[in-house]
PDB file of N, CA and C in Angstrom:
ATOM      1  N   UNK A   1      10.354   2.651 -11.020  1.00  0.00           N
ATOM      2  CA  UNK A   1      10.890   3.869 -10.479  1.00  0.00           C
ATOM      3  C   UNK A   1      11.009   4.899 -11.588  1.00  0.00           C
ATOM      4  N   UNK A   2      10.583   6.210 -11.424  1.00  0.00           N
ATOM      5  CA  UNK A   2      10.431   7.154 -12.317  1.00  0.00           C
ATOM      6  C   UNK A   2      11.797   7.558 -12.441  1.00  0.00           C
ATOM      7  N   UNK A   3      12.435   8.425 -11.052  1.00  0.00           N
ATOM      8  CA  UNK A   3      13.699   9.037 -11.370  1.00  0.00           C
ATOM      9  C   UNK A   3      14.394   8.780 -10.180  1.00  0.00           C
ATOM     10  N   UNK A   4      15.657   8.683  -9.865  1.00  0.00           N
ATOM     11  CA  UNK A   4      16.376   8.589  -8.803  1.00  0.00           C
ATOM     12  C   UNK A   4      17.971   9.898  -8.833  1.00  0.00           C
ATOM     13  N   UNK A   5      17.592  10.437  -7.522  1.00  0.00           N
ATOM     14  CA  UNK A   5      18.673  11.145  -7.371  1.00  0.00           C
ATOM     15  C   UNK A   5      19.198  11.351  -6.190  1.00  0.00           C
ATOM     16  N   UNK A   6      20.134  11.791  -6.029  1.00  0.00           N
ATOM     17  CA  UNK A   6      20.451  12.343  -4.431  1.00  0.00           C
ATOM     18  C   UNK A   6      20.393  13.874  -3.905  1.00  0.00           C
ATOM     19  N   UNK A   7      19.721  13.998  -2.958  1.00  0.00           N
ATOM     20  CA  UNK A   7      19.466  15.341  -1.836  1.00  0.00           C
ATOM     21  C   UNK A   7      20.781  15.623  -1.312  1.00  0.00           C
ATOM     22  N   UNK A   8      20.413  16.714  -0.815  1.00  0.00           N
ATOM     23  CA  UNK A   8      21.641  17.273  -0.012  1.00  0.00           C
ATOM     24  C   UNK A   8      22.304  16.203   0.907  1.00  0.00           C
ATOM     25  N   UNK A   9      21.349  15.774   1.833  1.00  0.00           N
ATOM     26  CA  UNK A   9      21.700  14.706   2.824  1.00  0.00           C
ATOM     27  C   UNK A   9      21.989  13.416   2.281  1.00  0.00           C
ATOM     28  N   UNK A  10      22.728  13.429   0.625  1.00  0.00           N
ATOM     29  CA  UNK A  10      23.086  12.006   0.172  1.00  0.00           C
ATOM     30  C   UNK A  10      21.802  10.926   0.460  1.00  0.00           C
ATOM     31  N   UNK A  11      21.138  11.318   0.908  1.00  0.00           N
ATOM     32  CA  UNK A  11      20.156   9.926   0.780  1.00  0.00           C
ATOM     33  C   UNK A  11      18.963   9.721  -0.753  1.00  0.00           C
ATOM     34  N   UNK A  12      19.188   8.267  -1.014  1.00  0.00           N
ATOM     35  CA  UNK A  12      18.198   8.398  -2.313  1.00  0.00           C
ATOM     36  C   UNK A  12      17.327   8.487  -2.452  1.00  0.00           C
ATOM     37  N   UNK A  13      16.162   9.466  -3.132  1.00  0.00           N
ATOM     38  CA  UNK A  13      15.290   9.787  -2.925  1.00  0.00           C
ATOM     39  C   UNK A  13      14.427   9.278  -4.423  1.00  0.00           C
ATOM     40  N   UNK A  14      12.961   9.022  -4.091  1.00  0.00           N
ATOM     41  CA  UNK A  14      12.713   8.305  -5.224  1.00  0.00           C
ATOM     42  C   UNK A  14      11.217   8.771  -5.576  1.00  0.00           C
ATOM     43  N   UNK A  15      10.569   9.168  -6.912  1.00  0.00           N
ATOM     44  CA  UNK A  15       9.762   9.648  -6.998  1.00  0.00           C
ATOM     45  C   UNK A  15       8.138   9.292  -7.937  1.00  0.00           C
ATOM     46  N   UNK A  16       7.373   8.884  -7.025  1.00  0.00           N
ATOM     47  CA  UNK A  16       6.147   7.974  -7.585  1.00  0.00           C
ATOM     48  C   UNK A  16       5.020   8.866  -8.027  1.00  0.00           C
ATOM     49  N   UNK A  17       4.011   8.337  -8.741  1.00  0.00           N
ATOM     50  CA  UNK A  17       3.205   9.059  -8.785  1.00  0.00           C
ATOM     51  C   UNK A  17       1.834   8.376  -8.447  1.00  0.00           C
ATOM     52  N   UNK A  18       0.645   8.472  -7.766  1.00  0.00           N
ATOM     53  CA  UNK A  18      -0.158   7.903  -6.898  1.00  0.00           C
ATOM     54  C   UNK A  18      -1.546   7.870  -6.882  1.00  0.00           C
ATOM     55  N   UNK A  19      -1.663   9.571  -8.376  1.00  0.00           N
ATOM     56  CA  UNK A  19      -2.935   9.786  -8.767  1.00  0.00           C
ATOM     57  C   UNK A  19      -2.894   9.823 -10.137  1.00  0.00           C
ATOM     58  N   UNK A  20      -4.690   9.635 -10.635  1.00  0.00           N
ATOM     59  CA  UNK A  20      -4.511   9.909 -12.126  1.00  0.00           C
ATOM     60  C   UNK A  20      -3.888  11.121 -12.936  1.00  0.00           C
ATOM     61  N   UNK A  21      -3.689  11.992 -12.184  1.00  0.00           N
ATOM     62  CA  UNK A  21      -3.384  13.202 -12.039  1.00  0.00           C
ATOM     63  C   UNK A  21      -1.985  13.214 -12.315  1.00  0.00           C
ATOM     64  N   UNK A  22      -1.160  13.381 -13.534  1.00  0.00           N
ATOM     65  CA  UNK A  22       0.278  12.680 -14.179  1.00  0.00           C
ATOM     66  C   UNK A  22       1.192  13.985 -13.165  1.00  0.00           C
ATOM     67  N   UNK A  23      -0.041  14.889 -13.268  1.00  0.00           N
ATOM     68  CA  UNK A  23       0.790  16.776 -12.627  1.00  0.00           C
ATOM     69  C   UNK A  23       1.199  16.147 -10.738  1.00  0.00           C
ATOM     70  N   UNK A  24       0.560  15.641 -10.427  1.00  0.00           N
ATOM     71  CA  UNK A  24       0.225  15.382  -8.775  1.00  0.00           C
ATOM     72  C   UNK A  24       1.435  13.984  -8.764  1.00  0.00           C
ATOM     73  N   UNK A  25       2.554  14.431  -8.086  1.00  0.00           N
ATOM     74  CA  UNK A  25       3.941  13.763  -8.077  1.00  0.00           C
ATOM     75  C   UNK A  25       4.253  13.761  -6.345  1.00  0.00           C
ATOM     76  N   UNK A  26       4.451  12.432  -5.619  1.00  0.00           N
ATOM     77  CA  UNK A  26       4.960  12.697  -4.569  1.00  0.00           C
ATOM     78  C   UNK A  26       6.397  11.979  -4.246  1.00  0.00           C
ATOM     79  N   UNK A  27       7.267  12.869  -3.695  1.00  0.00           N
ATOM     80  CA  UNK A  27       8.523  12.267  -3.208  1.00  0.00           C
ATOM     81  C   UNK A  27       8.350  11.249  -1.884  1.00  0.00           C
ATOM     82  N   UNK A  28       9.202   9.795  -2.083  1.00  0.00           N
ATOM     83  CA  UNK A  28       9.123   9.311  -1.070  1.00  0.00           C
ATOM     84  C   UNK A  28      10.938   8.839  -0.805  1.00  0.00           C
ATOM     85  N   UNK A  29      10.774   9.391   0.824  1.00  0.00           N
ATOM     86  CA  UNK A  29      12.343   8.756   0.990  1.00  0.00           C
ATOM     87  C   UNK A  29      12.591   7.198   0.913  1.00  0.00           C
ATOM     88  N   UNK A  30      13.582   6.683   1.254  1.00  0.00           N
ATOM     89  CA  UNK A  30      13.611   5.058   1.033  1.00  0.00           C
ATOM     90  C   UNK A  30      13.086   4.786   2.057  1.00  0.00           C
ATOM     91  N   UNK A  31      13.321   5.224   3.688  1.00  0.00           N
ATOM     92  CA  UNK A  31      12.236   4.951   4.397  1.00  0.00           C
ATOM     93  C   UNK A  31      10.979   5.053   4.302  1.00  0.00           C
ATOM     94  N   UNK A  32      10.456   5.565   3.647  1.00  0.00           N
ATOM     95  CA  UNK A  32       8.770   6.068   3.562  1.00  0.00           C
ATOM     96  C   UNK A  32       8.924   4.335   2.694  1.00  0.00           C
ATOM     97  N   UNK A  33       9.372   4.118   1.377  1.00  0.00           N
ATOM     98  CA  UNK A  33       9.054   3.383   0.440  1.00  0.00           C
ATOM     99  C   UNK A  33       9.458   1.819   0.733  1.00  0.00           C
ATOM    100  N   UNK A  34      10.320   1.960   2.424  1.00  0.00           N
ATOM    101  CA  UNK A  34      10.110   0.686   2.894  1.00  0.00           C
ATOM    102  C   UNK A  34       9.008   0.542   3.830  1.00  0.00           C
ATOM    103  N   UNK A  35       8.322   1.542   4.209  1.00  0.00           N
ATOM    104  CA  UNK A  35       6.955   1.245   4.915  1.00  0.00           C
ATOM    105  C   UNK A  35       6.178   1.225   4.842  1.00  0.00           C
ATOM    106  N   UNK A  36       5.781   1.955   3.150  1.00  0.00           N
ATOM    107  CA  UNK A  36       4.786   1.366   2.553  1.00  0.00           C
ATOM    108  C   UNK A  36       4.867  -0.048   2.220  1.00  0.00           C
ATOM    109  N   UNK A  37       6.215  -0.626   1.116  1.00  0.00           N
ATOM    110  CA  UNK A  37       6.538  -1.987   1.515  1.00  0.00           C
ATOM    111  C   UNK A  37       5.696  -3.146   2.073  1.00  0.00           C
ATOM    112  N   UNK A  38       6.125  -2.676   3.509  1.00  0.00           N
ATOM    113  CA  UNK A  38       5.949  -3.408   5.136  1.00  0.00           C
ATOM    114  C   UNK A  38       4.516  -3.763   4.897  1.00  0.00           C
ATOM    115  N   UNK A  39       3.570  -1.772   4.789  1.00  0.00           N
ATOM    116  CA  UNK A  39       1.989  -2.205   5.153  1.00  0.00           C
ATOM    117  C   UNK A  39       1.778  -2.990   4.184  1.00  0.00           C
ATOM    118  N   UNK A  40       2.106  -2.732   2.690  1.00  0.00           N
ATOM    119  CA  UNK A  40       1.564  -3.576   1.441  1.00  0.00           C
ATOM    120  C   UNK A  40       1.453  -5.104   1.845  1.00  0.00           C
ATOM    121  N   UNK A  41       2.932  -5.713   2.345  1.00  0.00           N
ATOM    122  CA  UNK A  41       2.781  -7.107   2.993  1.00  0.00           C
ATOM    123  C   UNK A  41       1.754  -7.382   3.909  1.00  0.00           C
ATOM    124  N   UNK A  42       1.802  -6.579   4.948  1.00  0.00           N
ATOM    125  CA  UNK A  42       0.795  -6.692   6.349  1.00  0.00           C
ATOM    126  C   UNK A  42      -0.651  -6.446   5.822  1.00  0.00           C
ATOM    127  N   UNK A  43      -1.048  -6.062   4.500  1.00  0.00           N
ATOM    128  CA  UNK A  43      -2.107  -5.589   3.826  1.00  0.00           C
ATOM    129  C   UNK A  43      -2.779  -7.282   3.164  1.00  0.00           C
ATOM    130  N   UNK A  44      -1.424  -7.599   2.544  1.00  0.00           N
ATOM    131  CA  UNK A  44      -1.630  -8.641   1.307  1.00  0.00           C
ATOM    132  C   UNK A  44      -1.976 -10.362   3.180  1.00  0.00           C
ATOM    133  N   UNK A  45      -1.267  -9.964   3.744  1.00  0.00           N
ATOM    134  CA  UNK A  45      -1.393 -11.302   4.579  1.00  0.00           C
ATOM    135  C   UNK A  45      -3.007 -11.281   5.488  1.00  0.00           C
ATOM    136  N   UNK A  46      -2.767  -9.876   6.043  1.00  0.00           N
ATOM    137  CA  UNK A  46      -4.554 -10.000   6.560  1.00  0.00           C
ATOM    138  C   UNK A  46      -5.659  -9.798   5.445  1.00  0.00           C
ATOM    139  N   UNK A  47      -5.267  -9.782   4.597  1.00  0.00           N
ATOM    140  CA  UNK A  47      -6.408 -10.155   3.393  1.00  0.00           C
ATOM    141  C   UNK A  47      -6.188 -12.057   3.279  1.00  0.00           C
ATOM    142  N   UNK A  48      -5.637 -12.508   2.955  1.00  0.00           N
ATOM    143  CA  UNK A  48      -5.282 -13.691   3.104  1.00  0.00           C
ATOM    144  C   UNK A  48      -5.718 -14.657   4.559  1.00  0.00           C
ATOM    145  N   UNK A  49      -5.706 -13.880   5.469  1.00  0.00           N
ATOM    146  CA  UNK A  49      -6.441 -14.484   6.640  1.00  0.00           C
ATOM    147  C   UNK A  49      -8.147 -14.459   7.008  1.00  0.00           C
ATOM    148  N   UNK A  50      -8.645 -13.127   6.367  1.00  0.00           N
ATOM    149  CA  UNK A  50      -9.383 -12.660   5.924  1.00  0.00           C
ATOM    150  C   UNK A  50     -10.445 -13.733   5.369  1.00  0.00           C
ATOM    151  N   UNK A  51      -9.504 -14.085   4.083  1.00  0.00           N
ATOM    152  CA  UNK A  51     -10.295 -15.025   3.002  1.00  0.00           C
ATOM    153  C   UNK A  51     -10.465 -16.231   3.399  1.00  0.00           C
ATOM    154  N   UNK A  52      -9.502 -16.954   4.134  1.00  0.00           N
ATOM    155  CA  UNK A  52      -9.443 -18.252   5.034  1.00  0.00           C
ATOM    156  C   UNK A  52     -10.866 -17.964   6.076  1.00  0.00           C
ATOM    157  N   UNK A  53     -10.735 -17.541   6.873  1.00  0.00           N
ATOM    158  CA  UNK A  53     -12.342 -17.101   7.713  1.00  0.00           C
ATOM    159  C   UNK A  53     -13.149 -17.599   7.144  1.00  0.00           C
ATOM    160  N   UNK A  54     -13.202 -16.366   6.007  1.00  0.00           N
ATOM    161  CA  UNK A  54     -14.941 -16.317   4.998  1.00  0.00           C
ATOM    162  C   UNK A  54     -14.881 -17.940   5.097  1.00  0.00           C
ATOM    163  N   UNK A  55     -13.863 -18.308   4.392  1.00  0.00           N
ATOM    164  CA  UNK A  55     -14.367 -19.572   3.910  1.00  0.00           C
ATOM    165  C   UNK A  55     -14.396 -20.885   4.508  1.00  0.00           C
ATOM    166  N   UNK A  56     -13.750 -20.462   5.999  1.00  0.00           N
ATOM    167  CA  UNK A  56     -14.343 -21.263   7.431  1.00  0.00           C
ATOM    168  C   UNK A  56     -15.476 -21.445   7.956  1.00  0.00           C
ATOM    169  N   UNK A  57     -16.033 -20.004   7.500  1.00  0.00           N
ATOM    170  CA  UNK A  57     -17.461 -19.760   8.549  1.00  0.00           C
ATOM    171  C   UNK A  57     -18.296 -20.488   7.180  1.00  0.00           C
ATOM    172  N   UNK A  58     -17.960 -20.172   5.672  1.00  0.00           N
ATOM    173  CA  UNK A  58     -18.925 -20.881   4.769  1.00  0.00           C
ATOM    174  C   UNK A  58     -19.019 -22.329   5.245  1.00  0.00           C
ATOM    175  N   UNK A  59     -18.132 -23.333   5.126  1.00  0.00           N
ATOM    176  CA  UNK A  59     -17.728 -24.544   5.328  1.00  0.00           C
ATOM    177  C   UNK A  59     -18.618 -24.929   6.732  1.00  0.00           C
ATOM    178  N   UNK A  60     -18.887 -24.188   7.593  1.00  0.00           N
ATOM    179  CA  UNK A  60     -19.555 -24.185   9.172  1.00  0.00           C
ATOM    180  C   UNK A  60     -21.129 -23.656   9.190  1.00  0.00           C
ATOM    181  N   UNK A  61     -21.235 -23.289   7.875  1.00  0.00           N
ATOM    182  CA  UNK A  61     -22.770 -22.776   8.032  1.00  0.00           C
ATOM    183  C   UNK A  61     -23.341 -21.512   8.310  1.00  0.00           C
ATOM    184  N   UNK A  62     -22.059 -20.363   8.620  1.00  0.00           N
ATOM    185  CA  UNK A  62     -22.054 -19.649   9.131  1.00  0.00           C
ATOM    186  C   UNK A  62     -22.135 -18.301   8.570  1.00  0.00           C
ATOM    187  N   UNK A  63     -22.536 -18.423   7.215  1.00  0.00           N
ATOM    188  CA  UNK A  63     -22.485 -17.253   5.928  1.00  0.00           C
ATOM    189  C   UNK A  63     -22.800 -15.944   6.291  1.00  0.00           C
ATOM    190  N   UNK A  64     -23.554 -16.190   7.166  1.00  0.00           N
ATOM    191  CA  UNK A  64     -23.344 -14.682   7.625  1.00  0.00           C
ATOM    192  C   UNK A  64     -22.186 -13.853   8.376  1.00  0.00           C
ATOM    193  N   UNK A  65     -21.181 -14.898   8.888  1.00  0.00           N
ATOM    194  CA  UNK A  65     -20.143 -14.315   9.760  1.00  0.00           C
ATOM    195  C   UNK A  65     -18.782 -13.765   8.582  1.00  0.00           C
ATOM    196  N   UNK A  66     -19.418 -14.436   6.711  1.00  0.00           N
ATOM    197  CA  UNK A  66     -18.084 -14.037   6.026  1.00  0.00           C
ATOM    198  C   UNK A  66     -18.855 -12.720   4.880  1.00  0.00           C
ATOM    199  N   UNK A  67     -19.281 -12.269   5.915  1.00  0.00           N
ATOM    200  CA  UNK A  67     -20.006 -11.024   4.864  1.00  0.00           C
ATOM    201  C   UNK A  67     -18.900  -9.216   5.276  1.00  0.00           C
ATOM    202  N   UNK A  68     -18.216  -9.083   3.820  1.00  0.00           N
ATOM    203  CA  UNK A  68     -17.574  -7.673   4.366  1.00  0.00           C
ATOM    204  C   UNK A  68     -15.866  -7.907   4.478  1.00  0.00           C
ATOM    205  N   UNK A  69     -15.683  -6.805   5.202  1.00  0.00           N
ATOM    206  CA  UNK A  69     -14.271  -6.886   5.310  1.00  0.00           C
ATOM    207  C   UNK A  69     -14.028  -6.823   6.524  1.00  0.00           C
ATOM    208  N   UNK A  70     -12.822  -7.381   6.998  1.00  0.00           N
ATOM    209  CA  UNK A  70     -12.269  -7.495   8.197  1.00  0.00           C
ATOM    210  C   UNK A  70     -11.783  -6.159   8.899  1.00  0.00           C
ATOM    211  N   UNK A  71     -12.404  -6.009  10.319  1.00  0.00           N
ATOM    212  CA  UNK A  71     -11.730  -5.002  10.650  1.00  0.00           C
ATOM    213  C   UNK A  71     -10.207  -4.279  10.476  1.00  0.00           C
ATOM    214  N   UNK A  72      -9.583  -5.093  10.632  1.00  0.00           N
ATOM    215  CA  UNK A  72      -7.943  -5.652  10.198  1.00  0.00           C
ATOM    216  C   UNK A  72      -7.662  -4.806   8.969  1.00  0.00           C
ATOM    217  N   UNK A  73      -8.453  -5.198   7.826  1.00  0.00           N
ATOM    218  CA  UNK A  73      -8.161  -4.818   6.533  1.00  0.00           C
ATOM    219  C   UNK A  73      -8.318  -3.409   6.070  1.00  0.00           C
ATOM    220  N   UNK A  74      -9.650  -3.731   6.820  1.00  0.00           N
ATOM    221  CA  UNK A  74     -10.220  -2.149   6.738  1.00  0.00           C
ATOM    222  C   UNK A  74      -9.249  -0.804   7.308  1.00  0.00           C
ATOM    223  N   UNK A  75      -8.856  -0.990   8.405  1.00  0.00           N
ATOM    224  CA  UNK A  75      -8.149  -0.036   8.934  1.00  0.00           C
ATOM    225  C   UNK A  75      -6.721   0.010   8.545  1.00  0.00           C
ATOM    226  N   UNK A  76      -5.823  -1.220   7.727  1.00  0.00           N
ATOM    227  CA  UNK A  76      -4.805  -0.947   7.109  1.00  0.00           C
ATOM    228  C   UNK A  76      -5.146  -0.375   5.822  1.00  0.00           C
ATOM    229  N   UNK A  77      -6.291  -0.376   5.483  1.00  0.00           N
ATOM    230  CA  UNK A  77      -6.073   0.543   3.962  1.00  0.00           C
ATOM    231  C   UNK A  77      -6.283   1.590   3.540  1.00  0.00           C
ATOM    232  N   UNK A  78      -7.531   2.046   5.295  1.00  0.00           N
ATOM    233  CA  UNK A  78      -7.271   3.198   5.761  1.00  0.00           C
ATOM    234  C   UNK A  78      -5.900   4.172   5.744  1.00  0.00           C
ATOM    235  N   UNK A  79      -5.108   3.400   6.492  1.00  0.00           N
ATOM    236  CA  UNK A  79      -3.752   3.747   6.909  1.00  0.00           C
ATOM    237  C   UNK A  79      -3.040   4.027   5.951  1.00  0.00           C
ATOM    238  N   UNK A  80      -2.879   2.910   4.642  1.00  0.00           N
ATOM    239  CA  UNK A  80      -2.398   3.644   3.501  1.00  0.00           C
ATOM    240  C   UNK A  80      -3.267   4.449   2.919  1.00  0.00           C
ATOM    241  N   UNK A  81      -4.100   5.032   2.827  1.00  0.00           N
ATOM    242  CA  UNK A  81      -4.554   6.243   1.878  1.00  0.00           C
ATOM    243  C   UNK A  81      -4.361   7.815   3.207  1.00  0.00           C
ATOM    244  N   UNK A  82      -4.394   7.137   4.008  1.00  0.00           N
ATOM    245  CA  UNK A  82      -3.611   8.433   5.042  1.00  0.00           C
ATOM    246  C   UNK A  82      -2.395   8.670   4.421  1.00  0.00           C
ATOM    247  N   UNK A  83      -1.482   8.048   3.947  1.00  0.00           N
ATOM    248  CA  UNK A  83      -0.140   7.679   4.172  1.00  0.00           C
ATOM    249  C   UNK A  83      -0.381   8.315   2.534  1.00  0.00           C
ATOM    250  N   UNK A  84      -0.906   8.359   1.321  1.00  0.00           N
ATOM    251  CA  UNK A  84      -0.738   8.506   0.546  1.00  0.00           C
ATOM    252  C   UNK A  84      -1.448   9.942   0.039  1.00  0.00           C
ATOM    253  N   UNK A  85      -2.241  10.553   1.174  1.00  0.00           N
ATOM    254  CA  UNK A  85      -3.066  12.263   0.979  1.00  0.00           C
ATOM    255  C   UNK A  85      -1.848  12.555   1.650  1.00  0.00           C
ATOM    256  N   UNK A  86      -0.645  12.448   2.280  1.00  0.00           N
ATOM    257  CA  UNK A  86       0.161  13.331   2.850  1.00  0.00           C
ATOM    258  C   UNK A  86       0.673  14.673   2.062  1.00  0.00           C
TER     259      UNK A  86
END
Protein backbone atom coordinates (compact mmCIF):
# COMPACT_ATOMS: atom_id res chain seq x y z
CA UNK A 1 0.00 0.00 0.00
CA UNK A 2 1.39 3.35 -1.11
CA UNK A 3 -0.62 5.81 1.13
CA UNK A 4 -3.69 5.57 3.24
CA UNK A 5 -6.02 8.29 4.27
CA UNK A 6 -9.46 9.26 4.95
CA UNK A 7 -12.13 11.23 2.56
CA UNK A 8 -14.71 13.25 3.60
CA UNK A 9 -17.06 10.25 3.91
CA UNK A 10 -14.48 8.68 6.59
CA UNK A 11 -14.01 5.79 4.42
CA UNK A 12 -10.33 4.49 3.70
CA UNK A 13 -9.21 5.12 0.69
CA UNK A 14 -6.14 3.51 -0.77
CA UNK A 15 -3.89 4.34 -3.58
CA UNK A 16 -2.16 1.90 -6.28
CA UNK A 17 -0.42 2.36 -9.12
CA UNK A 18 -1.20 -0.06 -12.24
CA UNK A 19 1.02 1.34 -15.04
CA UNK A 20 4.62 1.75 -15.87
CA UNK A 21 3.76 5.12 -15.90
CA UNK A 22 4.95 6.11 -11.92
CA UNK A 23 2.74 9.75 -13.06
CA UNK A 24 -0.60 7.45 -13.90
CA UNK A 25 -1.97 6.82 -10.08
CA UNK A 26 -5.43 5.34 -9.49
CA UNK A 27 -7.58 5.63 -6.32
CA UNK A 28 -9.34 2.56 -5.24
CA UNK A 29 -12.05 2.49 -2.49
CA UNK A 30 -11.87 -0.63 -0.14
CA UNK A 31 -14.72 -1.85 -2.05
CA UNK A 32 -13.20 -1.58 -5.45
CA UNK A 33 -9.90 -3.34 -3.71
CA UNK A 34 -12.12 -6.10 -2.35
CA UNK A 35 -13.33 -6.89 -5.86
CA UNK A 36 -10.53 -6.86 -7.44
CA UNK A 37 -9.50 -9.29 -4.53
CA UNK A 38 -12.60 -11.57 -5.34
CA UNK A 39 -11.78 -11.55 -9.40
CA UNK A 40 -7.93 -12.14 -8.62
CA UNK A 41 -9.20 -15.45 -6.67
CA UNK A 42 -11.96 -16.34 -9.31
CA UNK A 43 -8.97 -15.56 -11.85
CA UNK A 44 -6.24 -17.74 -9.93
CA UNK A 45 -9.04 -20.87 -9.51
CA UNK A 46 -10.32 -20.96 -13.25
CA UNK A 47 -6.80 -20.93 -14.29
CA UNK A 48 -6.29 -23.87 -12.06
CA UNK A 49 -9.26 -25.70 -13.58
CA UNK A 50 -8.09 -24.65 -16.74
CA UNK A 51 -4.72 -26.48 -16.25
CA UNK A 52 -6.40 -29.71 -14.83
CA UNK A 53 -8.39 -30.01 -18.42
CA UNK A 54 -5.25 -29.41 -20.54
CA UNK A 55 -3.88 -32.06 -18.75
CA UNK A 56 -7.01 -34.40 -18.88
CA UNK A 57 -7.50 -34.10 -22.48
CA UNK A 58 -3.35 -34.73 -22.72
CA UNK A 59 -3.65 -37.95 -20.55
CA UNK A 60 -6.91 -38.96 -23.12
CA UNK A 61 -5.21 -38.28 -26.33
CA UNK A 62 -6.90 -35.39 -26.88
CA UNK A 63 -4.08 -32.57 -27.41
CA UNK A 64 -5.86 -30.78 -29.37
CA UNK A 65 -8.77 -30.01 -26.94
CA UNK A 66 -5.77 -28.37 -24.38
CA UNK A 67 -4.61 -25.83 -26.90
CA UNK A 68 -5.24 -21.91 -25.62
CA UNK A 69 -7.10 -20.46 -23.00
CA UNK A 70 -10.28 -21.11 -21.52
CA UNK A 71 -13.13 -19.16 -22.30
CA UNK A 72 -13.57 -18.62 -18.50
CA UNK A 73 -10.13 -17.10 -18.24
CA UNK A 74 -10.19 -15.22 -21.04
CA UNK A 75 -13.13 -13.14 -20.24
CA UNK A 76 -12.10 -12.67 -16.48
CA UNK A 77 -8.99 -10.95 -17.51
CA UNK A 78 -10.79 -9.18 -19.83
CA UNK A 79 -12.87 -7.95 -16.97
CA UNK A 80 -9.94 -6.93 -15.01
CA UNK A 81 -8.22 -4.74 -17.52
CA UNK A 82 -11.81 -3.11 -17.97
CA UNK A 83 -11.75 -2.67 -14.34
CA UNK A 84 -8.25 -1.27 -14.44
CA UNK A 85 -8.62 1.50 -17.89
CA UNK A 86 -11.39 2.99 -15.61
Amino acid sequence: MDNLWTDSTDQVTTSFTFSDDPATIYSLSNKETDIRNLLDKIIERAEFEDLEHKQRMIVEHQAEQAIGESWMCFHLKQLTNLMEDK
